[in-house]
Protein backbone atom coordinates (compact mmCIF):
# COMPACT_ATOMS: atom_id res chain seq x y z
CA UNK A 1 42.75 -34.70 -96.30
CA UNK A 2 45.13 -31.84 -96.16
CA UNK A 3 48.94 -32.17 -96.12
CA UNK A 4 50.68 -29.12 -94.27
CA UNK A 5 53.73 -28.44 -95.68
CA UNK A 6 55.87 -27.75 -92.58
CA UNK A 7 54.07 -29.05 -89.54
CA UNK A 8 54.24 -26.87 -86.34
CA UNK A 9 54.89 -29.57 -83.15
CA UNK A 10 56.49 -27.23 -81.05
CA UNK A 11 53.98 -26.99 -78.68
CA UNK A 12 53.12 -30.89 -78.80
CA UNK A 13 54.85 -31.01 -75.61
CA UNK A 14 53.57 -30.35 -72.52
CA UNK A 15 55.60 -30.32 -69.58
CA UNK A 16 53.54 -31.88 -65.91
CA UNK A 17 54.13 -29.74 -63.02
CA UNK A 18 54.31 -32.73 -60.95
CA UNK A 19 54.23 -36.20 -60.76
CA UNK A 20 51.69 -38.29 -60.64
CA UNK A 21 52.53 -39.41 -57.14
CA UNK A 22 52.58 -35.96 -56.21
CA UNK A 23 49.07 -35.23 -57.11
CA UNK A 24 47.62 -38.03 -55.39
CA UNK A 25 49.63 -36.68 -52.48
CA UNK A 26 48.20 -33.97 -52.30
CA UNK A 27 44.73 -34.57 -53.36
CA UNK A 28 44.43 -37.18 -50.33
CA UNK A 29 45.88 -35.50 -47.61
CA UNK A 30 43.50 -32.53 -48.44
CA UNK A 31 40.60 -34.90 -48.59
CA UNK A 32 41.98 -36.46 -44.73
CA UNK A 33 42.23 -32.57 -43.40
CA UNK A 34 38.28 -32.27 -44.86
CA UNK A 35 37.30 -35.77 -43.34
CA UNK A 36 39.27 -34.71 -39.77
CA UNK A 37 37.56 -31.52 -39.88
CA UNK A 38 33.91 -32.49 -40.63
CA UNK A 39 33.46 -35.96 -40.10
CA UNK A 40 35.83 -37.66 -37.52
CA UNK A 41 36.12 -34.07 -35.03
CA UNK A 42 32.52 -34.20 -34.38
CA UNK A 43 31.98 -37.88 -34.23
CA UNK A 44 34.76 -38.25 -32.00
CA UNK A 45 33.43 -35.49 -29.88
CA UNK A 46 30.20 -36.86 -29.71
CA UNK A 47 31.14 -40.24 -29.04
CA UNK A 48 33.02 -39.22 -25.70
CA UNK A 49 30.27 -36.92 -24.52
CA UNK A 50 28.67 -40.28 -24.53
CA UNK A 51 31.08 -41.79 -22.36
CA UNK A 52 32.22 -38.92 -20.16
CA UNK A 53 31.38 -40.77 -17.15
CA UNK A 54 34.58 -42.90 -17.91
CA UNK A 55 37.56 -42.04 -16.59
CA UNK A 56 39.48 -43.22 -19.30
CA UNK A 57 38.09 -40.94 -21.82
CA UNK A 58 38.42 -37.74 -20.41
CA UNK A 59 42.46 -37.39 -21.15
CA UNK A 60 40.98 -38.26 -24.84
CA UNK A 61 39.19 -34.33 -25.13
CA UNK A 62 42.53 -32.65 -25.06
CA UNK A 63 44.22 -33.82 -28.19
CA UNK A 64 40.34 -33.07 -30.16
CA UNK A 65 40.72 -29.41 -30.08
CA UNK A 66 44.37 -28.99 -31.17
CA UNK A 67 43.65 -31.51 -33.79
CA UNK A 68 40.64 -29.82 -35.58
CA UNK A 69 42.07 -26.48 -35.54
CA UNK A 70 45.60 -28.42 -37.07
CA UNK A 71 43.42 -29.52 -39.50
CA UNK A 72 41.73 -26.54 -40.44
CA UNK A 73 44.81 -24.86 -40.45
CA UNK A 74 46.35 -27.29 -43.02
CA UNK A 75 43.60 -27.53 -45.06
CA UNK A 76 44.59 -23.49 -45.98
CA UNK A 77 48.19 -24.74 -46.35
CA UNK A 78 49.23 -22.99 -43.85
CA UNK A 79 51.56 -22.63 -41.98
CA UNK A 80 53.06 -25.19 -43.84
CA UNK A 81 53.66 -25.05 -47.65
CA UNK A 82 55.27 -28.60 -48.47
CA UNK A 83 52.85 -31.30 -48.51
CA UNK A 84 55.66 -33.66 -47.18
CA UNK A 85 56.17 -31.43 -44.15
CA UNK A 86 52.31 -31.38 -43.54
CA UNK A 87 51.73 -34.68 -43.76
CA UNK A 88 54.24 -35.45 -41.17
CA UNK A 89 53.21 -33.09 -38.91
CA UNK A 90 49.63 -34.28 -39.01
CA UNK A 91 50.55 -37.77 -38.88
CA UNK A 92 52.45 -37.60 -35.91
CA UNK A 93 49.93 -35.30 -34.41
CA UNK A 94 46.83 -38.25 -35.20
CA UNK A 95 49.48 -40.74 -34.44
CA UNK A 96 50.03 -39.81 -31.08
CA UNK A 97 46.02 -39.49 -30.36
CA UNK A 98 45.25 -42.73 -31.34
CA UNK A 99 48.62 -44.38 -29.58
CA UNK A 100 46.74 -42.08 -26.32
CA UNK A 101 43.09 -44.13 -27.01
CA UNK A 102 44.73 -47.30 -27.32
CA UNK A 103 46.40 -47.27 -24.17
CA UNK A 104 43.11 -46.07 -22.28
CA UNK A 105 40.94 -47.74 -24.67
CA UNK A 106 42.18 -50.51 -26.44
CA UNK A 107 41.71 -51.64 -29.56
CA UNK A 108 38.19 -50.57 -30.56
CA UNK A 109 36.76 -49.88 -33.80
CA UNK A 110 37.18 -46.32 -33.91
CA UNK A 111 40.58 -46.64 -32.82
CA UNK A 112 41.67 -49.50 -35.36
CA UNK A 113 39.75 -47.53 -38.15
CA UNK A 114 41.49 -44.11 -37.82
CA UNK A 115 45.02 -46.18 -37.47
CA UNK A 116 44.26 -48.04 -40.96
CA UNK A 117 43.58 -44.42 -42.61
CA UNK A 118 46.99 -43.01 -40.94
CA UNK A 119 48.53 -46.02 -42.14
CA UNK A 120 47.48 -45.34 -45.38
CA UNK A 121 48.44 -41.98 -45.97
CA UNK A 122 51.51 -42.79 -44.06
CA UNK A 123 52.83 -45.10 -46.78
CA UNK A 124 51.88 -43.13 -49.77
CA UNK A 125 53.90 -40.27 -48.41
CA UNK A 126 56.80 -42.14 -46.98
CA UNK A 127 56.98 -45.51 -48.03
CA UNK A 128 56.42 -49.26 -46.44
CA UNK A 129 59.13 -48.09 -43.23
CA UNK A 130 56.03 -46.15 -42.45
CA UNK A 131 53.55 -48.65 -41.80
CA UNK A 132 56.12 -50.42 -39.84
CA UNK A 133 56.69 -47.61 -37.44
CA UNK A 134 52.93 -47.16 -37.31
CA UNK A 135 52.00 -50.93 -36.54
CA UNK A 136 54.98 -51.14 -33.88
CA UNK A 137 53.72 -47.90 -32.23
CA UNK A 138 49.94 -48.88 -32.63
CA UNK A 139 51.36 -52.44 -31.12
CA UNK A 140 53.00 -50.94 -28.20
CA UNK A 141 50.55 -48.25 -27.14
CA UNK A 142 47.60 -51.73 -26.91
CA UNK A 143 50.05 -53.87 -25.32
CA UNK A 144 50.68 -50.88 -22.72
CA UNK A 145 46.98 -50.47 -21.81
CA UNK A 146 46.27 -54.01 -21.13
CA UNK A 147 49.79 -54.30 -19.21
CA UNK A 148 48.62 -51.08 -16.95
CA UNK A 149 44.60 -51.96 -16.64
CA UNK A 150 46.25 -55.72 -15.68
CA UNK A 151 48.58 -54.03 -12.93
CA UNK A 152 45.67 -51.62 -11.91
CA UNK A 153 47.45 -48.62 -13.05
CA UNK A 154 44.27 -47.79 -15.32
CA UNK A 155 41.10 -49.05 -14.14
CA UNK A 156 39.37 -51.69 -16.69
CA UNK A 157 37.51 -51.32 -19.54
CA UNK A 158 33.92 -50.11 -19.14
CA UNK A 159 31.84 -51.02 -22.01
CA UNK A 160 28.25 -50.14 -20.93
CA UNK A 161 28.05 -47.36 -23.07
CA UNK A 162 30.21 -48.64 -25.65
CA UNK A 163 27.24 -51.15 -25.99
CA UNK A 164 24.22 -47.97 -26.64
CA UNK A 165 22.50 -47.71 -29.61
CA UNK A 166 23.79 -44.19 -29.57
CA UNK A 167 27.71 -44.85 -29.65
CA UNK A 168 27.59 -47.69 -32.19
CA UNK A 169 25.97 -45.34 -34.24
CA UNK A 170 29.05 -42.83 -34.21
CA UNK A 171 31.17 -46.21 -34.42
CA UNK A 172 29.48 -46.61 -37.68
CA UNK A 173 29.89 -42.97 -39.26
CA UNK A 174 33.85 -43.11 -38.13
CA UNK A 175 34.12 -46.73 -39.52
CA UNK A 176 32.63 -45.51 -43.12
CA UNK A 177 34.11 -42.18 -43.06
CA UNK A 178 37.75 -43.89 -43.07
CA UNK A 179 35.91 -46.54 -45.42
CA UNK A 180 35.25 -43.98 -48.25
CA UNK A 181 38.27 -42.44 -47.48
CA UNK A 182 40.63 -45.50 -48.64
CA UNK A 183 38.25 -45.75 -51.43
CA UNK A 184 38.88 -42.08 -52.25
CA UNK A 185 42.78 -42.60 -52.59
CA UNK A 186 42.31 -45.79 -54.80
CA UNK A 187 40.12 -44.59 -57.29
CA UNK A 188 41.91 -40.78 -57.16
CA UNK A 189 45.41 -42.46 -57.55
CA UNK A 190 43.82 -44.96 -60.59
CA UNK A 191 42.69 -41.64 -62.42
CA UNK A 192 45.43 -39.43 -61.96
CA UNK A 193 47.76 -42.27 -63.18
CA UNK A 194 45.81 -42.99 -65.93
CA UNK A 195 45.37 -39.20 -67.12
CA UNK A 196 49.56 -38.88 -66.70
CA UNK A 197 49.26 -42.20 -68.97
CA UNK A 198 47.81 -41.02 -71.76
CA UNK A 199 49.50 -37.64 -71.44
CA UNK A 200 52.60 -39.67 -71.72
CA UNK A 201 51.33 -41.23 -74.72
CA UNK A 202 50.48 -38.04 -76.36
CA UNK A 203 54.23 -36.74 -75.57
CA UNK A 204 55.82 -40.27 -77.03
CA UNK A 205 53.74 -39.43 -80.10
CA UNK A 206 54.94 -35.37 -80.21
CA UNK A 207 58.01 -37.13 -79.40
CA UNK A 208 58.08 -39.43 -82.66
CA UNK A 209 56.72 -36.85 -84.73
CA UNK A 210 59.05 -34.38 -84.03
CA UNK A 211 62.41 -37.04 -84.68
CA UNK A 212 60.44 -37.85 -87.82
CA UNK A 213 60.74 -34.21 -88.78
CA UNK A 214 64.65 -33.86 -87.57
CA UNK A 215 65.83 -36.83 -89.67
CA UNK A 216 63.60 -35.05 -92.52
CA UNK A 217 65.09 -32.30 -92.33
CA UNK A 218 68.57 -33.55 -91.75
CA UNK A 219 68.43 -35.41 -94.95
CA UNK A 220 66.96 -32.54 -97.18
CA UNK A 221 70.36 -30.58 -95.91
CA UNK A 222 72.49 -33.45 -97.31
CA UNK A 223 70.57 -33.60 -100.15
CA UNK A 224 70.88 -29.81 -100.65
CA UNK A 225 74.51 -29.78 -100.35
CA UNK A 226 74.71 -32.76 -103.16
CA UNK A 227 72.28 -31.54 -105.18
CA UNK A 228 74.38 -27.94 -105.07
CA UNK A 229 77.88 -29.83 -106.10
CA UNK A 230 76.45 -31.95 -108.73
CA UNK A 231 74.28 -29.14 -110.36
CA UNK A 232 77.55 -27.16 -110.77
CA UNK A 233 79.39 -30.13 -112.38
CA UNK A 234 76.04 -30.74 -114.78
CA UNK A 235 75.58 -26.89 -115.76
CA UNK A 236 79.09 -27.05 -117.16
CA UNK A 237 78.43 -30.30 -119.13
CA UNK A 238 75.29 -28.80 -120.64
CA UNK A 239 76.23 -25.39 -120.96
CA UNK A 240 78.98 -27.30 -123.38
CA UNK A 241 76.74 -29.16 -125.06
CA UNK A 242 74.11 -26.61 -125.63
CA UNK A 243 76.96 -24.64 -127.67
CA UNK A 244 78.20 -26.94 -129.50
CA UNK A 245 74.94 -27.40 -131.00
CA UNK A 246 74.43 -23.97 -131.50
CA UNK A 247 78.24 -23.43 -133.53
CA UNK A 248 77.53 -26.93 -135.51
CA UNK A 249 74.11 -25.52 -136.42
CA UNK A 250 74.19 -24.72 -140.17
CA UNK A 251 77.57 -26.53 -140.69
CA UNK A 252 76.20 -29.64 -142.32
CA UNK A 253 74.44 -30.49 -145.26
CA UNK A 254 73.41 -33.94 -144.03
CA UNK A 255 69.94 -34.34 -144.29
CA UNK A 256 69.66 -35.99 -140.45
CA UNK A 257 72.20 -32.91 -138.97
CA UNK A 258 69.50 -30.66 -138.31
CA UNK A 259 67.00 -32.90 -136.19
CA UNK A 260 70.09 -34.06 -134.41
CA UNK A 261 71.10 -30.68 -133.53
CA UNK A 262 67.70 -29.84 -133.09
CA UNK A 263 67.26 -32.96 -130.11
CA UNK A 264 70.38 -32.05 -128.61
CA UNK A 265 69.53 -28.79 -128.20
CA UNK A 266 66.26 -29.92 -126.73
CA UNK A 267 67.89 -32.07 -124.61
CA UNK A 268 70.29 -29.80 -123.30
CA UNK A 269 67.48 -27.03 -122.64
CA UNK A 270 66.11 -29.63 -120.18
CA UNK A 271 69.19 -30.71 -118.93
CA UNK A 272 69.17 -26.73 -118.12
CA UNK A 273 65.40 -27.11 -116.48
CA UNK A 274 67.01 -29.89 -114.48
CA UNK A 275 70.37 -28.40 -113.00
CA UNK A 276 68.01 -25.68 -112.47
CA UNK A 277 65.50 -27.48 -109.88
CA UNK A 278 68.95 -29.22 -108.72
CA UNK A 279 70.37 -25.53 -107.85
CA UNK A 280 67.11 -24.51 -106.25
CA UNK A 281 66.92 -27.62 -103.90
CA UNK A 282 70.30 -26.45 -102.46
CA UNK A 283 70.05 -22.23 -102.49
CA UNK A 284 66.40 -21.71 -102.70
CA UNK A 285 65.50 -18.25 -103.94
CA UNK A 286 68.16 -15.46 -103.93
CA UNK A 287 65.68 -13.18 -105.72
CA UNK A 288 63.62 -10.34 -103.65
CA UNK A 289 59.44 -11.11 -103.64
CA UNK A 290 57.57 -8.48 -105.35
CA UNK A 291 54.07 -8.52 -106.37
CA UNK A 292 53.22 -10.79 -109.44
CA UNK A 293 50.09 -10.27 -111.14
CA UNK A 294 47.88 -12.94 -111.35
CA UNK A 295 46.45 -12.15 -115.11
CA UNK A 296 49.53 -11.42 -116.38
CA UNK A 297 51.13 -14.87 -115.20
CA UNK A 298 48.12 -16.87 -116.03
CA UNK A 299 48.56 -15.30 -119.66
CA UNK A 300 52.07 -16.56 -119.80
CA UNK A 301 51.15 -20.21 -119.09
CA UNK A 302 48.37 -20.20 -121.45
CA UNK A 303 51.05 -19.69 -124.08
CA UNK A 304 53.63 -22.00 -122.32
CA UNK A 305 52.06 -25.27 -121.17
CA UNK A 306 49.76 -26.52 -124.05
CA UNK A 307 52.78 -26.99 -126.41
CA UNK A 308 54.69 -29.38 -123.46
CA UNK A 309 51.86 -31.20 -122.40
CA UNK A 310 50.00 -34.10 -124.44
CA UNK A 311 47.07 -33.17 -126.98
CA UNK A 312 45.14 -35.50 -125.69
CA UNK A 313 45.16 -33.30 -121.85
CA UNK A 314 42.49 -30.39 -121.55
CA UNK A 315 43.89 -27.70 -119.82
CA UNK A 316 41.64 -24.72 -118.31
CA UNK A 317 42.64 -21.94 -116.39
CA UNK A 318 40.61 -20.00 -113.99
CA UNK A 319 41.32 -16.74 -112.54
CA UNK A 320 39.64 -15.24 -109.58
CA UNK A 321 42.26 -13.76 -107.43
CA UNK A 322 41.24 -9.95 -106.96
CA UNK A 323 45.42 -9.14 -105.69
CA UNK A 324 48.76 -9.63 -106.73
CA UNK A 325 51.03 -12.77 -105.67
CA UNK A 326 54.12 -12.31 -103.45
CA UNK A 327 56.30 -14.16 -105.03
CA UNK A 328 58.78 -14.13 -107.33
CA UNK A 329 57.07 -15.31 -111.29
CA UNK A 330 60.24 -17.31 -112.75
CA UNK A 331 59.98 -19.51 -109.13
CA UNK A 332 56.05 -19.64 -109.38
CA UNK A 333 56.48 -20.96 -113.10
CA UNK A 334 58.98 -23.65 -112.26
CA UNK A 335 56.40 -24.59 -109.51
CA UNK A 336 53.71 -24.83 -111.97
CA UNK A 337 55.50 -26.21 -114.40
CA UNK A 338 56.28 -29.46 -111.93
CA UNK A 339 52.96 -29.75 -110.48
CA UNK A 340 52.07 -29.63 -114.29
CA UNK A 341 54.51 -32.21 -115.20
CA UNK A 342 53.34 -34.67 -112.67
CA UNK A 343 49.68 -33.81 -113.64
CA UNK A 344 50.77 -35.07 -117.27
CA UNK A 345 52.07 -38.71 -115.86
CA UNK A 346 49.06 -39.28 -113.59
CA UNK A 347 46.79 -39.08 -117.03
CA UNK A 348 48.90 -40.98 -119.55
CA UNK A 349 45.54 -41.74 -121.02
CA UNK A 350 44.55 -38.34 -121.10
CA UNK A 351 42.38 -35.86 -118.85
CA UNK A 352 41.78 -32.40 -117.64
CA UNK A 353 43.95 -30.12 -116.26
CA UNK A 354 42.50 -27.24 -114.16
CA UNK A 355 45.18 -24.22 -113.23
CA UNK A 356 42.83 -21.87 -111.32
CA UNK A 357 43.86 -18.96 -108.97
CA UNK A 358 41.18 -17.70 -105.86
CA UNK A 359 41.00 -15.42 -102.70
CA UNK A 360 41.34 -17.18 -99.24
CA UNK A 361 40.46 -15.09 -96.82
CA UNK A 362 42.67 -14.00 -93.59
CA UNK A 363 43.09 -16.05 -90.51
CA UNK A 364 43.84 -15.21 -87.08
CA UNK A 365 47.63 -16.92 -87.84
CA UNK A 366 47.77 -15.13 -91.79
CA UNK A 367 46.66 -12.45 -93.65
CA UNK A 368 45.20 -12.30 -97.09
CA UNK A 369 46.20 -15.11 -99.21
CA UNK A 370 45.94 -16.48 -102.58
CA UNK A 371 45.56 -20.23 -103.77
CA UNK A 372 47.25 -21.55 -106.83
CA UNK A 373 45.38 -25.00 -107.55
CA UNK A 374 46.39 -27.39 -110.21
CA UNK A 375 44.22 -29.94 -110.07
CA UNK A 376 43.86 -33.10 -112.76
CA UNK A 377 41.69 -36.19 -112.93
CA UNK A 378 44.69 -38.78 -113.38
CA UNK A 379 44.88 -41.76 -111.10
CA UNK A 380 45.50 -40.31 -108.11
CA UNK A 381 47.73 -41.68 -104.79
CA UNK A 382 47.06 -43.50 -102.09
CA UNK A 383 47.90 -42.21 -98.11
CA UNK A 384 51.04 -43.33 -97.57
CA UNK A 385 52.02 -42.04 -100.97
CA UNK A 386 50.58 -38.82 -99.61
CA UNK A 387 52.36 -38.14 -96.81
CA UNK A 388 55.79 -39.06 -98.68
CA UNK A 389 55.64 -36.80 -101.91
CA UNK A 390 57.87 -33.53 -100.56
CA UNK A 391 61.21 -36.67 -99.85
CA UNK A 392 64.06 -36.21 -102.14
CA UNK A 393 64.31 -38.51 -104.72
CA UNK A 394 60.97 -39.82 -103.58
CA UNK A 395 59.09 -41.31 -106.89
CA UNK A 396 55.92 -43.00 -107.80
CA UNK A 397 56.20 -43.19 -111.46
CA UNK A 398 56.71 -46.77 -113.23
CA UNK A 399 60.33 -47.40 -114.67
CA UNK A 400 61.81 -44.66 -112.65
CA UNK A 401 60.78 -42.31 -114.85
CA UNK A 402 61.02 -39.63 -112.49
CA UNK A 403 63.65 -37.81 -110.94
CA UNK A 404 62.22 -37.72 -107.50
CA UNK A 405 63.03 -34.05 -107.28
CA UNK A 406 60.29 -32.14 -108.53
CA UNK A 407 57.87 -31.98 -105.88
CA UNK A 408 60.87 -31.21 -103.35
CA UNK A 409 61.64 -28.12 -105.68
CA UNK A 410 57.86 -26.43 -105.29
CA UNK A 411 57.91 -26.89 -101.43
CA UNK A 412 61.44 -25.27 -101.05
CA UNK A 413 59.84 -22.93 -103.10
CA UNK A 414 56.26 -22.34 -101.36
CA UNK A 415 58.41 -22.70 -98.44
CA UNK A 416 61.04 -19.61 -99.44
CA UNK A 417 57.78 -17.83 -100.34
CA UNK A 418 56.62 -17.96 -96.78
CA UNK A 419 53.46 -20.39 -98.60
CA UNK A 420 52.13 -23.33 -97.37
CA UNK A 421 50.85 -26.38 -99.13
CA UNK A 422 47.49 -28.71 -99.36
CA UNK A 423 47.25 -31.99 -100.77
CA UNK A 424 43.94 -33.59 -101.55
CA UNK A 425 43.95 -36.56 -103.36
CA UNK A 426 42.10 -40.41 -103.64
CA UNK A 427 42.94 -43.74 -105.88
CA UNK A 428 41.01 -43.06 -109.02
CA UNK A 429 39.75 -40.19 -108.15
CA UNK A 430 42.62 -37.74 -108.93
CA UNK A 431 44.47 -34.93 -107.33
CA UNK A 432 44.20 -31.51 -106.43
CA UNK A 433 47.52 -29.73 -105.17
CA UNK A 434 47.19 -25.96 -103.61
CA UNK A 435 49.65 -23.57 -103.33
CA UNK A 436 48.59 -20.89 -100.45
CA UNK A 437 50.53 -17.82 -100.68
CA UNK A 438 50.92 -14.67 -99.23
CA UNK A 439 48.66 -11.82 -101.40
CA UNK A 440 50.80 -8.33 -102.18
């Protein structure tokens, strides 16, 4: 598994257009203008040819023409933009129809089944006040038509063709049509809440990742600024120290003053290594990138790392890398020289050590790029280690050997560099760290 160095979550977020409610909106009342339009226009038409011999259903014809051509109309969003403002209008438009057939009809199945579907769509747009005002009007409007046929105002009910084969048959298609279309709003509705449920998910996670990354960040600052004050304050100490040896060198014929000169000059040459990583953690590089050549460098650590590491480590180099590095070679070394470092205490039994250099070709995101790989065959890490080994101060050595510090130094370096790192490593099975830089 690969371990980006700075991970890109910019784009993590996505931003809805609208709501959830809002699509299920408007993804039912287009489905009502399609089942107006096709199914219940013609039905409806056809079941009052049936009964045109009633009185009562020819005052039913006129609101069936200015309601299909609403519908088809609305269907192109037009004139009307809003959903909202459509959906009222075509409510109160279907309303006023059905309140009309209930008062010459009554309350037949066709009647009762359109009023459930305007109910419906009535209270996801507006709310439960809607389906009061719908059941009150739907109340009033039956109520009125048995009051009138009582008083002989409207003449009464004439069910013989209500009864034909042919009628119940339209019943039926109505009855199902607004069937499947309450279906159609549940099962829309569950999905579109569902997808804006896991997209909310996936935004908590961005969400997380990208606070993980802040307080990361936030604390490498801090860090930088502390590691900048004390590396100051240390630099002096050794800088002292380191010439003192030097002017006592030669000043004593005590047979142990040499080696102890000798360690404390030692000493205070890593102290200098140190303060120098320190330093680096809080400026980064002041020096320009140029072009570093690959043989050249490799040459240099050839001749620099087998005297610091352990005898009993085999170190190989291999060079394929056709360009230069941009880089800068003292920063490169230092980065080498960590990842080297912690290659030596992952193997304190001893190992191999394999320093190799190789094309990578370009990307659509980067050019030409070489890889720096140090890979050894020590113990390895587990996940979790994984993901933590660029913290400050972070440390998986026994005894607290280590400082914590080297690790953050290479990917402010690789970083500076405008690199990028991979980390591939198992428990037991060792681990392979890759530099990716830019090629010259």
């Amino acid at each position: 598994m690969t371990t980006p160095l700075t991970p890109r979550r910019a784009h993590l977020i996505t931003v809805r257009r609208s709501s959830p409610l809002d699509e299920s909106r408007e993804a039912s009342l287009r489905q009502l203008f399609q089942l107006t339009l096709w199914v219940w226009t013609p039905v409806l038409a056809a079941s009052l040819f049936l009964r045109w011999d009633e009185y009562r259903v020819q005052p039913l014809m006129w609101p069936i023409v200015p309601l299909s051509i609403l519908g088809a109309l609305m269907l192109r969003e037009w004139p009307l933009r809003s959903p909202r403002v459509r959906a009222a209008a075509y409510l109160l438009c279907v309303t006023l129809a059905i309140s009309l057939s209930l008062v010459m009809n009554g309350p037949l199945a066709v009647n009762v089944s359109a009023l459930a579907v305007t109910l419906l769509v009535a209270v996801l747009f507006f709310g439960p006040r809607a389906l009061i005002v719908g059941l009150v009007l739907a109340t009033a409007a039956t109520v009125s038509g048995f009051y009138f046929a009582h008083r002989g105002v409207l003449p009464p009910t004439q069910v013989t063709a209500v009864q034909t084969t042919g009628y119940r048959v339209l019943e039926l298609f109505f009855v199902f049509g607004g069937l499947w279309f309450a279906g159609f709003i549940v099962v829309t509705t569950t999905e579109i809440y569902r997808r804006a449920a896991a997209e909310l998910e996936e935004q908590q996670d961005a969400l997380l990742a990208m606070q993980a990354e802040a307080e990361s960040m936030q604390r490498r600052e801090l860090v930088a600024t502390l590691a900048t004050g004390v590396a100051h304050d240390l630099a002096n100490m050794v800088q002292v120290m380191t010439a003192s040896a030097e002017l006592l060198e030669g000043t004593s014929d005590h047979p142990d003053a040499a080696d102890a000169l000798q360690d404390m000059k030692e000493v205070g040459t890593q102290a200098g290594t140190l303060v120098r990583s320190l330093l680096s953690v809080g400026r980064g590089t002041s020096a320009t990138p140029s072009a570093v050549d690959v043989r050249a460098f490799f040459a240099h650590l050839e001749t620099l790392l087998p005297p610091i590491l352990t005898r009993r480590i085999l170190i190989s180099f291999d060079h394929r890398a056709s360009r230069p590095i941009m880089g800068v070679a003292s920063r490169l070394e230092q980065a080498i020289l960590n990842l080297a470092f912690n290659a030596r205490d992952a193997m304190p039994g001893g190992g191999t050590l394999v320093i190799s250099a190789s094309d990578r070709q370009p990307t659509p995101t980067s050019g030409q790029s070489i890889v720096l790989e140090v890979r050894d065959s020590g113990v390895g890490m587990s996940e979790e280690t994984r993901q933590r080994i660029f913290e400050p101060f972070f440390s998986s050595k026994e005894n607290n050997r280590g400082s914590g510090v080297g690790l953050t130094v290479v990917s402010r370096i690789v970083q500076d560099l405008g690199g990028s790192i991979e980390v591939d490593s198992k428990i037991g099975e060792g681990t392979a760290v890759r530099l990716i830089l830019p090629a010259a």
